[in-house]
N, C-alpha and C. Protein backbone atom coordinates (compact mmCIF):
# COMPACT_ATOMS: atom_id res chain seq x y z
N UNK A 1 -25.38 -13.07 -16.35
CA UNK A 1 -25.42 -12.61 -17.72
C UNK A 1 -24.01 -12.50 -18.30
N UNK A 2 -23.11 -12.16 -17.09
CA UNK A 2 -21.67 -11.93 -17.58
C UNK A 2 -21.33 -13.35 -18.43
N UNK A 3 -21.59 -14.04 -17.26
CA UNK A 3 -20.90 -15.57 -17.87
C UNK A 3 -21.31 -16.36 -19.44
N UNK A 4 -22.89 -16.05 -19.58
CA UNK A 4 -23.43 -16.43 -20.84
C UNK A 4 -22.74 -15.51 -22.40
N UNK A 5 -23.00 -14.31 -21.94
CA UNK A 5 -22.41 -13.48 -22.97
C UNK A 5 -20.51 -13.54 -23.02
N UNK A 6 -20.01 -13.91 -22.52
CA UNK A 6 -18.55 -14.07 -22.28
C UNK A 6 -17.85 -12.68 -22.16
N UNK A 7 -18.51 -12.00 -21.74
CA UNK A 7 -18.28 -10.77 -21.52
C UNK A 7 -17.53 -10.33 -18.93
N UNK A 8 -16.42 -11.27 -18.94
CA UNK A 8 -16.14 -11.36 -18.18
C UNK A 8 -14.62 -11.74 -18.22
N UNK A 9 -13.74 -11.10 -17.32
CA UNK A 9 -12.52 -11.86 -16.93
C UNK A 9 -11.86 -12.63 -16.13
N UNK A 10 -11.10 -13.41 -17.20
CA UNK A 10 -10.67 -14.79 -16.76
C UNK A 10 -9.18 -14.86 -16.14
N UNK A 11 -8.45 -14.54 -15.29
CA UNK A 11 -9.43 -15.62 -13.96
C UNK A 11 -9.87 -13.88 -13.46
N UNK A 12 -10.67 -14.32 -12.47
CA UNK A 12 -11.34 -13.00 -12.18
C UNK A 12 -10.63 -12.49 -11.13
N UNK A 13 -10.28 -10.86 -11.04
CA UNK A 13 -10.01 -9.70 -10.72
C UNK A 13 -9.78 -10.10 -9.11
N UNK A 14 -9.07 -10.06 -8.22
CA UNK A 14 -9.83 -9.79 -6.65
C UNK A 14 -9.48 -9.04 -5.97
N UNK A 15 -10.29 -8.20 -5.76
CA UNK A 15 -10.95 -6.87 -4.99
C UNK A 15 -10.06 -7.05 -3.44
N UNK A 16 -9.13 -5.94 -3.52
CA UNK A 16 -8.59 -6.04 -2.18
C UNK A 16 -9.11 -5.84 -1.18
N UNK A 17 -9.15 -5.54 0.23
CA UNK A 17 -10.39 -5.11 1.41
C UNK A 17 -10.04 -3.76 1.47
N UNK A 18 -9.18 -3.23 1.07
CA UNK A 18 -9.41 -1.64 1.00
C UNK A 18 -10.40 -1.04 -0.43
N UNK A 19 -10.67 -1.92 -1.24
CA UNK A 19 -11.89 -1.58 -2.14
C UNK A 19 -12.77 -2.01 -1.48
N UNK A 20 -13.16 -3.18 -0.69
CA UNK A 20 -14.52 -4.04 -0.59
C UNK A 20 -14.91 -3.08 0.51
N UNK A 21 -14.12 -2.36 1.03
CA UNK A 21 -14.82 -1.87 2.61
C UNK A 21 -15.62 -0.59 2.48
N UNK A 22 -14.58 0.35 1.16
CA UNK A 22 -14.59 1.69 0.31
C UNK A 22 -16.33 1.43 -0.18
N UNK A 23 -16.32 0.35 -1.10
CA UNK A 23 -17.67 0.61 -1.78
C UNK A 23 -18.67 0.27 -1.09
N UNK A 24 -18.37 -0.41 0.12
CA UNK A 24 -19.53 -1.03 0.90
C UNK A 24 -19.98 -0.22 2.28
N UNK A 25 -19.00 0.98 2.58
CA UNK A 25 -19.30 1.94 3.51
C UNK A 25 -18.60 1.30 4.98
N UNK A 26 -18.22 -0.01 5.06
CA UNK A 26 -18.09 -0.24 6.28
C UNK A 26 -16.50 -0.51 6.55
N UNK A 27 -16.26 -0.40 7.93
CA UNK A 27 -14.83 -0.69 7.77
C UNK A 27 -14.60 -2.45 8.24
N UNK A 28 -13.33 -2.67 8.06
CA UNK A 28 -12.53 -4.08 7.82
C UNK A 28 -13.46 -5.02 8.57
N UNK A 29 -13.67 -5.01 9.47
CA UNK A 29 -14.41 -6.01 11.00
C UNK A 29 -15.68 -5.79 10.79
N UNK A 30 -16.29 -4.80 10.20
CA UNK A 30 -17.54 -4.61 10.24
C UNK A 30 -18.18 -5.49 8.61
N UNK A 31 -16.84 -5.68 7.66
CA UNK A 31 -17.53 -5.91 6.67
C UNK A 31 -17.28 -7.34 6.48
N UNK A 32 -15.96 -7.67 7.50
CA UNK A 32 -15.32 -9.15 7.36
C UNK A 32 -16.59 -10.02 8.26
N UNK A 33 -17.19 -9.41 9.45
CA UNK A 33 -17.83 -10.06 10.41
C UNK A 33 -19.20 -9.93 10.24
N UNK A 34 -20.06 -9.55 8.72
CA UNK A 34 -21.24 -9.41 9.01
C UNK A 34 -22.27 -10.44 9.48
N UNK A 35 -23.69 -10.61 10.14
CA UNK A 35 -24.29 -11.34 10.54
C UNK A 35 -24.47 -12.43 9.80
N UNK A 36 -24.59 -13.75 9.48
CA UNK A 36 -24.67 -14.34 8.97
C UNK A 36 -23.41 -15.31 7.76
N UNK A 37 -22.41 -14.50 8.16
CA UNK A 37 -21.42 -14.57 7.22
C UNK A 37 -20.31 -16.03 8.10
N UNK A 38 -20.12 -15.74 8.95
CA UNK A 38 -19.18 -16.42 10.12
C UNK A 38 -20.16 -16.86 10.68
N UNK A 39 -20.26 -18.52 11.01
CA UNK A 39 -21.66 -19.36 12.13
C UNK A 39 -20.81 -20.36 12.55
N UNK A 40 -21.30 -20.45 13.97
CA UNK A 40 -20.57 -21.35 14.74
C UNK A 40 -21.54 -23.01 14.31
N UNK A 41 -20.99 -24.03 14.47
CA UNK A 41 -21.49 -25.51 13.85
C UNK A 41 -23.13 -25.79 14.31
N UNK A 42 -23.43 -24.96 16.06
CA UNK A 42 -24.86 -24.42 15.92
C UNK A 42 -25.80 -23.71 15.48
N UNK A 43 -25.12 -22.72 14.81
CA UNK A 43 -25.85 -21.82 13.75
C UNK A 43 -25.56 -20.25 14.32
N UNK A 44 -25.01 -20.31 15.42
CA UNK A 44 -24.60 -18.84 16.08
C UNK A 44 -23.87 -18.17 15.24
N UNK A 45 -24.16 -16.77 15.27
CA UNK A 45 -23.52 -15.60 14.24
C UNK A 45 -21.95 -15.60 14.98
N UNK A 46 -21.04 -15.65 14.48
CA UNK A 46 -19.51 -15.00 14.91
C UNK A 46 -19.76 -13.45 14.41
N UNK A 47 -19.68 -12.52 15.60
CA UNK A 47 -19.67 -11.14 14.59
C UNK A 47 -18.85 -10.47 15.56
N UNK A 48 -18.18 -10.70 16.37
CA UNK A 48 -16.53 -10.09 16.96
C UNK A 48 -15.61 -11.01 16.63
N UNK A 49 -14.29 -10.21 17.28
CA UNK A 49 -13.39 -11.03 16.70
C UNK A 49 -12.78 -12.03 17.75
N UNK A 50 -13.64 -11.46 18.59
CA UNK A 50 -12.99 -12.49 20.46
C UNK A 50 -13.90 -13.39 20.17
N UNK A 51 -15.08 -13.82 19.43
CA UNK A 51 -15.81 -14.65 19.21
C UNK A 51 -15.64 -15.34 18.21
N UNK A 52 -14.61 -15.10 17.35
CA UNK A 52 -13.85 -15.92 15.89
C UNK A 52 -12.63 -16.07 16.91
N UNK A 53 -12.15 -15.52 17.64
CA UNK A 53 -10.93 -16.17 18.59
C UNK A 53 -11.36 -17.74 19.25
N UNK A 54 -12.58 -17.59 19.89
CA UNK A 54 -12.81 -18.79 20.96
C UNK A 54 -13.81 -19.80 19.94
N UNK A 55 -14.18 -19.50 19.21
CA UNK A 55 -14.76 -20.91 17.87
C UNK A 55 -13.54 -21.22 17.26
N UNK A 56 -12.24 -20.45 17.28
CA UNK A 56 -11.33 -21.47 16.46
C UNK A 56 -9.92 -21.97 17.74
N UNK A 57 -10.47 -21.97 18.95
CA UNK A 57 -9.00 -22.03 20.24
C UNK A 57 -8.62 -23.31 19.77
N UNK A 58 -9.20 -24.77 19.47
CA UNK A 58 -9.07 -25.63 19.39
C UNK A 58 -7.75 -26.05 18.27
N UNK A 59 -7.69 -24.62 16.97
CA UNK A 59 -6.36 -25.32 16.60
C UNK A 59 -4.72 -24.88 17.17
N UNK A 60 -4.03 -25.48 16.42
CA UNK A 60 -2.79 -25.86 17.31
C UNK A 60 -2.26 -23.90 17.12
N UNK A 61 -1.98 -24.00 16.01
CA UNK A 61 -2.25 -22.17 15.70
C UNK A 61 -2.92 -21.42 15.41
N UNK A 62 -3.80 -21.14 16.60
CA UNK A 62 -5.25 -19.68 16.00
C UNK A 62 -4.57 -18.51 15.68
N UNK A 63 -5.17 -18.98 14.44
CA UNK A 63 -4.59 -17.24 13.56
C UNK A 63 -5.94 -15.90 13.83
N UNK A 64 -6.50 -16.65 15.08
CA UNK A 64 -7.21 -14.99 15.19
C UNK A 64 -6.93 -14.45 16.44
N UNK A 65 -6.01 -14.91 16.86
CA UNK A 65 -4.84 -14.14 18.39
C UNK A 65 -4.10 -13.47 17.96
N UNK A 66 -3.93 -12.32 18.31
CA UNK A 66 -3.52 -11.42 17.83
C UNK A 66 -1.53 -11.41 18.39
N UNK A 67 -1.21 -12.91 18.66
CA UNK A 67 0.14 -13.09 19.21
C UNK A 67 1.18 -11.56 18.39
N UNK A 68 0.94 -12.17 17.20
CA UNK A 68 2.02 -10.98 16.14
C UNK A 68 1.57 -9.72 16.12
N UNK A 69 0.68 -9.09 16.83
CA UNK A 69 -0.29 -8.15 16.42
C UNK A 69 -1.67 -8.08 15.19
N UNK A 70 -2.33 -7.65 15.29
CA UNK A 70 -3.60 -7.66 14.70
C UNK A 70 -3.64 -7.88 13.36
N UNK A 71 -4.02 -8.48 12.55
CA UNK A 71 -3.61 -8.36 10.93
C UNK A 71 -5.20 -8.46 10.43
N UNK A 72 -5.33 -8.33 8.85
CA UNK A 72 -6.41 -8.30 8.50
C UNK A 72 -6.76 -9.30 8.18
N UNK A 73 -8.33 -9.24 7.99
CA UNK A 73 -8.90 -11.10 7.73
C UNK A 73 -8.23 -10.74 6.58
N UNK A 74 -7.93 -10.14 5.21
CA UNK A 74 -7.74 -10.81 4.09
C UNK A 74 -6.07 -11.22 4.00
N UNK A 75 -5.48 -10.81 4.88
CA UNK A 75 -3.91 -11.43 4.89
C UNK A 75 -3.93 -12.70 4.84
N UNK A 76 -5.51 -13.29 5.18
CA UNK A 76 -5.09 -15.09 4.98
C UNK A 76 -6.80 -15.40 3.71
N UNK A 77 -7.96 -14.59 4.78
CA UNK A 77 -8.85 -15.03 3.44
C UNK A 77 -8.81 -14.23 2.29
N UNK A 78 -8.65 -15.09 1.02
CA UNK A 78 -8.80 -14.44 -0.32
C UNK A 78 -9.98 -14.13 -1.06
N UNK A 79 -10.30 -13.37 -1.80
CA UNK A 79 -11.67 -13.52 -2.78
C UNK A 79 -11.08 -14.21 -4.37
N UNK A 80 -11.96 -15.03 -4.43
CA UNK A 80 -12.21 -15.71 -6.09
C UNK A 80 -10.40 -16.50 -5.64
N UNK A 81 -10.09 -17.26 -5.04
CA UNK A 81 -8.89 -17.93 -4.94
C UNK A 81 -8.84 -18.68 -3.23
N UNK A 82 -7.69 -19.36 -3.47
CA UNK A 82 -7.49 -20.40 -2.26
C UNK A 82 -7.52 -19.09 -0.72
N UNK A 83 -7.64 -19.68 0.11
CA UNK A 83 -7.08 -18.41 1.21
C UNK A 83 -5.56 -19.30 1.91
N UNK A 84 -4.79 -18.34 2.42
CA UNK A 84 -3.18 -18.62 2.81
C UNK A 84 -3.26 -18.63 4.32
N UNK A 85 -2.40 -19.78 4.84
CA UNK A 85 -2.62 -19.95 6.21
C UNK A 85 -0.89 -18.88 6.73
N UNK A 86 -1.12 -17.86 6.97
CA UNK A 86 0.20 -17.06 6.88
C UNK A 86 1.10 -17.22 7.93
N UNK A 87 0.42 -18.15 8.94
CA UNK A 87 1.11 -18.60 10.31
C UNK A 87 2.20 -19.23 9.77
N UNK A 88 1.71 -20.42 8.36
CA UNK A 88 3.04 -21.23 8.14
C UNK A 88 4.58 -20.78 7.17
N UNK A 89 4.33 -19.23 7.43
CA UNK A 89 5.30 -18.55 6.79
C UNK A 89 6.81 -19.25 7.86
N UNK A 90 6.23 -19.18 9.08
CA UNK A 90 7.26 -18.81 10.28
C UNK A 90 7.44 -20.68 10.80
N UNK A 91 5.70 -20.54 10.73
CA UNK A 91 5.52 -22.14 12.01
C UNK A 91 5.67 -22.91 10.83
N UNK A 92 6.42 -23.82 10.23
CA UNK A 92 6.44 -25.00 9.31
C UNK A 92 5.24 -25.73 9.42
N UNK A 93 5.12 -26.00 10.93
CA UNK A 93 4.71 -27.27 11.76
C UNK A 93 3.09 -26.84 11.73
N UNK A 94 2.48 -26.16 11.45
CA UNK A 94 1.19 -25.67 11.31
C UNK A 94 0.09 -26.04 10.50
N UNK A 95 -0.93 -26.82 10.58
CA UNK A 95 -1.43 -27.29 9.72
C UNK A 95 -2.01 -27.11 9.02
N UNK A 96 -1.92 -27.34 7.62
CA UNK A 96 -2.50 -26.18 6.35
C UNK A 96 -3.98 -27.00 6.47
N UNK A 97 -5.19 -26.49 6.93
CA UNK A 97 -6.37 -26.92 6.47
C UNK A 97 -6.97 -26.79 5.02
N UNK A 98 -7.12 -28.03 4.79
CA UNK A 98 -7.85 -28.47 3.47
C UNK A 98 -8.41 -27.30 2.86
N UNK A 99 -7.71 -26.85 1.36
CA UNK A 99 -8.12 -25.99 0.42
C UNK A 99 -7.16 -24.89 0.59
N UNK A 100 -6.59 -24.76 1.67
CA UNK A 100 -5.97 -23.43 1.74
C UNK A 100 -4.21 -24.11 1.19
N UNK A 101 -3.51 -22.80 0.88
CA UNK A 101 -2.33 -22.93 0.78
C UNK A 101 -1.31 -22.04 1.41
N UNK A 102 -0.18 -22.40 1.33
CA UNK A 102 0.96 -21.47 2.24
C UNK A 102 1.65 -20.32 1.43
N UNK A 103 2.08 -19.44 2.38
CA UNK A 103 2.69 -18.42 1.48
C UNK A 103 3.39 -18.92 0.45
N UNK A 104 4.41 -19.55 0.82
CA UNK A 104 4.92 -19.79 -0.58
C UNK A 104 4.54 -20.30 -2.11
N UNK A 105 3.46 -20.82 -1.55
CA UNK A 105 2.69 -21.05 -2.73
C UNK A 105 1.86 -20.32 -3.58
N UNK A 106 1.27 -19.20 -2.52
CA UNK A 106 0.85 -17.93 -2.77
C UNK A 106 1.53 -16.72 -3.66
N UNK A 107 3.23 -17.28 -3.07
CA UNK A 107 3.80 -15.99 -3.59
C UNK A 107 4.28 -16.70 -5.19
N UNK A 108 3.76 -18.21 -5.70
CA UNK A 108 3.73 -18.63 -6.96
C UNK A 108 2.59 -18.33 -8.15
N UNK A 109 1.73 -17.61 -7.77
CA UNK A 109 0.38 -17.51 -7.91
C UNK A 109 0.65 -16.40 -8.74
N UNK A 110 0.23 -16.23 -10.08
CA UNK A 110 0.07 -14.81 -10.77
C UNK A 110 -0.90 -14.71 -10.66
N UNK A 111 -1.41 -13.16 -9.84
CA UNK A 111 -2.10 -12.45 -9.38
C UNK A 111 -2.38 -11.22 -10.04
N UNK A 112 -3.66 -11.25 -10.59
CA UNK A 112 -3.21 -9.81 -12.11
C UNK A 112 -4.50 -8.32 -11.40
């Protein structure tokens, strides 16, 4: 209804994970990993994070090893925008998968 009536903002708002977790009752892992949200290419639920570790070992940098210490899913996934591969802050050599972009490009981004 928003969209028909033009009664919405452009570009739209995005909700940091300390709001999304606040209004939704759950905390970070519980709200980043719900059932159905994360599926492995067989249709298996990912709903830990040692299980989003070993569906992604295969790339050259898994950003869900906690090498640097633990960070949050939204440090790389975004809402309503690209998500940032934040490994290639450091690793050059890291490969930006299709759609996503690098910090620096991120930190070009007006973000309102």
């Amino acid at each position: 209804m928003s969209w028909v009536s033009g009664n919405y903002v452009f570009p739209l708002m995005e909700g940091d994970l300390n709001s999304l977790t606040e209004a939704s009752g759950m905390d970070a892992d519980q709200f980043c990993l719900k059932s159905g949200c994360h599926v492995t290419a067989d249709g298996a639920d990912l709903t830990t994070r040692q299980q989003l570790i070993e569906a992604t070992a295969d790339l050259s940098f898994n950003p869900h090893v906690a090498q640097h210490g633990q960070r949050e899913c939204s440090d790389c996934h975004k809402g309503h925008r690209a998500s940032v591969l934040v490994c290639a802050d450091c690793h050059n050599e890291a490969q930006l998968p299709e759609g996503w972009i690098t910090p620096e490009e991120e930190n070009q981004l007006i973000i309102q």
